[in-house]
Protein backbone atom coordinates (compact mmCIF):
# COMPACT_ATOMS: atom_id res chain seq x y z
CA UNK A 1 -101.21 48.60 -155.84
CA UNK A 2 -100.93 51.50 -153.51
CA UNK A 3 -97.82 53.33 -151.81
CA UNK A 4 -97.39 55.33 -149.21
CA UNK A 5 -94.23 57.35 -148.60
CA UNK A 6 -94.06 58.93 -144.90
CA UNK A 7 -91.30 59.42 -142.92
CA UNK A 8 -91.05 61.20 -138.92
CA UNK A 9 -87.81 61.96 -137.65
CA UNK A 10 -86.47 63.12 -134.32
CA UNK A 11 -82.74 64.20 -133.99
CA UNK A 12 -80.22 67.08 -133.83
CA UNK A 13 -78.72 69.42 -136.25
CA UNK A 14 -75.03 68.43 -136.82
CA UNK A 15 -74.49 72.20 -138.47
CA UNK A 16 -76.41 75.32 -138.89
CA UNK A 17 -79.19 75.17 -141.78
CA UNK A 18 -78.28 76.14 -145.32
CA UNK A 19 -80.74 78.50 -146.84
CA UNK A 20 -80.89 80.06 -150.35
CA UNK A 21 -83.09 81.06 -152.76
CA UNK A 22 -84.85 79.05 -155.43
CA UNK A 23 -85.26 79.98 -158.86
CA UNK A 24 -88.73 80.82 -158.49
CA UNK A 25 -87.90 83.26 -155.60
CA UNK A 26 -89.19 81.40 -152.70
CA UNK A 27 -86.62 80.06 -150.20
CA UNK A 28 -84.62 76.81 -149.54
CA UNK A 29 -83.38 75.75 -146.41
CA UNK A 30 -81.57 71.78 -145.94
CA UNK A 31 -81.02 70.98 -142.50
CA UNK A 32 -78.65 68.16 -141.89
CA UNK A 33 -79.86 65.47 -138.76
CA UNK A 34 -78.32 63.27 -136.54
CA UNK A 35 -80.88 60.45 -135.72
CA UNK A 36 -79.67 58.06 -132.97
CA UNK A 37 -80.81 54.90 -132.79
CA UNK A 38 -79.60 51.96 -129.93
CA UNK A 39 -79.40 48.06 -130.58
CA UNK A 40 -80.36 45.92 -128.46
CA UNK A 41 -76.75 44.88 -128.23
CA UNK A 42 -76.94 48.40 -126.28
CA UNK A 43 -74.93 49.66 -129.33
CA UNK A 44 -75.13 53.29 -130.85
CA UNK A 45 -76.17 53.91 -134.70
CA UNK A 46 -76.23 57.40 -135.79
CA UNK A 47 -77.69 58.42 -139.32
CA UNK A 48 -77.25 61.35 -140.48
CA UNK A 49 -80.12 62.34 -142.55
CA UNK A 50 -80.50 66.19 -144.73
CA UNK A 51 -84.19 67.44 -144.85
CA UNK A 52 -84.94 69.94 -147.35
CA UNK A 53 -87.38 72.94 -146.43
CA UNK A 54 -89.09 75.02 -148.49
CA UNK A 55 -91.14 78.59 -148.78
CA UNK A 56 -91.76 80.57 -145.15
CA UNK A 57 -91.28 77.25 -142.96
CA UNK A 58 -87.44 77.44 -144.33
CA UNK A 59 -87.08 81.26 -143.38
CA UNK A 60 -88.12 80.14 -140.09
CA UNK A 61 -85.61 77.56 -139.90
CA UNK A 62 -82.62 79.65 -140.90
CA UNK A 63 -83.70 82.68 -138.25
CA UNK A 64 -84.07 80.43 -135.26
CA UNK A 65 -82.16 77.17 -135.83
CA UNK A 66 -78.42 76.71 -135.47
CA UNK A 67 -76.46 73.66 -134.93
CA UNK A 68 -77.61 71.35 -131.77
CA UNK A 69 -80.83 72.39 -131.94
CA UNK A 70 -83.73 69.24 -131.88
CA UNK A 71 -86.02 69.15 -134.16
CA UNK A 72 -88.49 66.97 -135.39
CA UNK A 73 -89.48 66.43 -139.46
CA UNK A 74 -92.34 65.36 -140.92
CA UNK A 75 -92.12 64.43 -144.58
CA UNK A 76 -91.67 62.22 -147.83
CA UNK A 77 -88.39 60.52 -148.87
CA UNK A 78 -87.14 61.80 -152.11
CA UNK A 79 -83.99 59.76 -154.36
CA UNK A 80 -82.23 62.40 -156.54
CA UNK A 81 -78.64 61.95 -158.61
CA UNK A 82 -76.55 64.41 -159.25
CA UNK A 83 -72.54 64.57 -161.19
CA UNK A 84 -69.97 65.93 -159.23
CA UNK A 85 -67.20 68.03 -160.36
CA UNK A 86 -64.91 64.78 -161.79
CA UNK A 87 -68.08 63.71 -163.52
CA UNK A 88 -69.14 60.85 -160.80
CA UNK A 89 -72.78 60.35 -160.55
CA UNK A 90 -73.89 60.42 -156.71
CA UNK A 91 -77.27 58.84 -155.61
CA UNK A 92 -79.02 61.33 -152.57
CA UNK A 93 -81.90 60.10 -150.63
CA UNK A 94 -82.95 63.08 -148.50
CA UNK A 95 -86.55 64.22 -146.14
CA UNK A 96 -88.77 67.03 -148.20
CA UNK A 97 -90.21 68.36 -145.30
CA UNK A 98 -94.07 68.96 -144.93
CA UNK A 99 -93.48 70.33 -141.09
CA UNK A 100 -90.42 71.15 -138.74
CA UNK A 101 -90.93 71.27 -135.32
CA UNK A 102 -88.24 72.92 -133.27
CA UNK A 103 -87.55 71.38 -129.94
CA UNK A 104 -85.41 71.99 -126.84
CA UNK A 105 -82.29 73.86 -127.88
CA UNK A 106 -78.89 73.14 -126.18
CA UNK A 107 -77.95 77.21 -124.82
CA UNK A 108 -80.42 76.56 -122.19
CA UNK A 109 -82.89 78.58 -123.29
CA UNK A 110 -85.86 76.16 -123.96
CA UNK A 111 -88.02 78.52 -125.38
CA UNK A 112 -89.10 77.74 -129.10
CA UNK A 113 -90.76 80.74 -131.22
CA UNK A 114 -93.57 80.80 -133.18
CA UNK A 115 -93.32 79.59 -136.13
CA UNK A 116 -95.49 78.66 -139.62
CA UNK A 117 -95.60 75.15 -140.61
CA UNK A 118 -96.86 74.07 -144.01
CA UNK A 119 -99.08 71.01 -144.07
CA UNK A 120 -99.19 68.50 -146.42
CA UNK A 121 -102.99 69.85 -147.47
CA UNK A 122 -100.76 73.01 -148.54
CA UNK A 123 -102.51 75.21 -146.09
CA UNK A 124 -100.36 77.13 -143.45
CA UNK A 125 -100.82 77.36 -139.89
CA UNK A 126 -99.36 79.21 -137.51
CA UNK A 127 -98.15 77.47 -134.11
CA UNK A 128 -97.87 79.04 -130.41
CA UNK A 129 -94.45 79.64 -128.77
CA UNK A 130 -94.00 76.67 -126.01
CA UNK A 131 -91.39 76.69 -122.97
CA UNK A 132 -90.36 73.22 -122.45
């Protein structure tokens, strides 16, 4: 039978991005999203959701995003366990990111810069800067 993992989300960064460096040089950035979503009970859910960035696309990330900013990620869900430091196994289910668009930021200044998006094909492409 065949699967299909894709996932779009829309939502605002709850802190500035965390970038580092992989072991194989090329860079790492997680970006940490609040999604809102309303009931029909006209209740708010909030997720909060970390999508993980890799190569240029994350360098980009870490230069022009900060917390507040919208964006909106393109990706694949991933599962991954880890052991914290008392030895307690913790289950992650976070977004690897194919593309991150940045949207409207909060200072005002609604201008978004150009940046390079990989796509899922692996081939990068380079996007115009847009004034909302």
């Amino acid at each position: 039978m065949s699967s299909f993992n894709s996932i779009t989300l829309m939502g605002n960064l709850t802190k500035d991005p965390i970038y580092r460096e992989s072991s194989n040089g090329g860079g790492v950035c997680t970006l940490r999203l609040a999604v809102n979503t309303y009931r029909k009970d006209d209740e708010e859910e909030v997720l909060f959701i970390d999508a993980v960035v890799f190569g240029k696309q994350a360098v980009s990330c870490e230069k022009y995003l900060s917390k507040g900013r919208g964006v909106l990620v393109s990706g694949r869900l991933k599962n991954r366990t880890y052991d914290d430091k008392e030895g307690v196994t913790k289950y992650v289910t976070e977004v690897i990111a194919n593309t991150v668009q940045f949207l409207g930021n909060s200072n005002g200044n609604d201008e978004v810069p150009a940046v390079t998006t990989t796509e899922a094909s692996g081939q990068e492409k380079e996007t115009e800067t847009v004034a909302f």
